[in-house]
Protein backbone atom coordinates (compact mmCIF):
# COMPACT_ATOMS: atom_id res chain seq x y z
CA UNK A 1 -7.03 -7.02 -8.05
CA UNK A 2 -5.85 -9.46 -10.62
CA UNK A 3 -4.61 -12.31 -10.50
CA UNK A 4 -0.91 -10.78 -11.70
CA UNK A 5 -1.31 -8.47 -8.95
CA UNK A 6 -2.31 -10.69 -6.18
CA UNK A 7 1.13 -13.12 -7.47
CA UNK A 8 2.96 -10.06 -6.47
CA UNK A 9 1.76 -9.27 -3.28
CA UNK A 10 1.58 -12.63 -2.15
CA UNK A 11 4.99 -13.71 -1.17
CA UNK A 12 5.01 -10.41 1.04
CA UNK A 13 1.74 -10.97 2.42
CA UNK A 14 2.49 -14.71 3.67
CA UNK A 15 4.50 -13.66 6.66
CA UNK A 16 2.55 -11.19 7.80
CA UNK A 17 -1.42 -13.43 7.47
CA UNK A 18 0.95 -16.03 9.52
CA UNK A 19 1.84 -12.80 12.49
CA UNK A 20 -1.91 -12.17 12.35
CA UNK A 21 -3.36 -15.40 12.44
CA UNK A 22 -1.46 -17.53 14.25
CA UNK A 23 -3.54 -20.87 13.42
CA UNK A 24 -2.04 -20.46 9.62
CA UNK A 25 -0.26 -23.10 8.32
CA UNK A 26 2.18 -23.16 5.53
CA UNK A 27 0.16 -25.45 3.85
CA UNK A 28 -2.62 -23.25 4.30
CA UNK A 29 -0.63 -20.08 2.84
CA UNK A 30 0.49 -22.97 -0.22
CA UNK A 31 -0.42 -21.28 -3.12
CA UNK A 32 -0.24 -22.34 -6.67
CA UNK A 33 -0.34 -20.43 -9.74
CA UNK A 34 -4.39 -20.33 -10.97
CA UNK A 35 -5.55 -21.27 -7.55
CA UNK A 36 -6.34 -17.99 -6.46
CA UNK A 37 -9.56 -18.26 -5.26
CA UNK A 38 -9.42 -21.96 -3.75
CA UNK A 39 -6.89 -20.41 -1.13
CA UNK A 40 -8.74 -16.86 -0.46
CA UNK A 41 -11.85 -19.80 0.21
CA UNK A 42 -9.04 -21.82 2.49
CA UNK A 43 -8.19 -17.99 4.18
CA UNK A 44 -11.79 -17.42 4.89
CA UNK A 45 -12.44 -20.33 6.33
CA UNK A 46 -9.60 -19.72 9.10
CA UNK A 47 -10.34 -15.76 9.62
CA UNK A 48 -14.19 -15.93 9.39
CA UNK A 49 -13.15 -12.27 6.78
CA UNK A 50 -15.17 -12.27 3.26
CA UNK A 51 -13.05 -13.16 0.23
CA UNK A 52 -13.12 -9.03 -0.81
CA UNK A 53 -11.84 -8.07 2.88
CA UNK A 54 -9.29 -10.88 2.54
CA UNK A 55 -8.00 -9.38 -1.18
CA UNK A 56 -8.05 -5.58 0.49
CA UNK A 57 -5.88 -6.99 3.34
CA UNK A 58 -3.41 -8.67 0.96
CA UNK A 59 -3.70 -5.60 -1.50
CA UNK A 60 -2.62 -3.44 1.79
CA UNK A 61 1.07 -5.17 2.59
């Protein structure tokens, strides 16, 4: 996924990784054009999933 793609999916994906994991914040789920990766490193620390499983899951909503 690119990051055009992952821009697209994310403003659907935010309320659903805040269903799933409850201990998501919104300033967790803040996410900033170019900061991709810092935030899929901010996800993985609060699910324990790898940065690839993390993309798939967002990739899937």
């Amino acid at each position: 996924m690119n990051e055009e793609q992952f821009k697209g999916k994310w403003n659907q994906a935010k309320g659903k990784l805040k269903q799933k994991y409850a201990d998501l914040t919104d300033d967790d789920l803040l996410y900033a054009e170019g900061k991709s990766e810092e935030l899929l490193g901010r996800l993985q620390e609060k699910t324990g999933k790898t940065k690839e499983d993390l993309k798939k899951e967002i990739d899937s909503f």
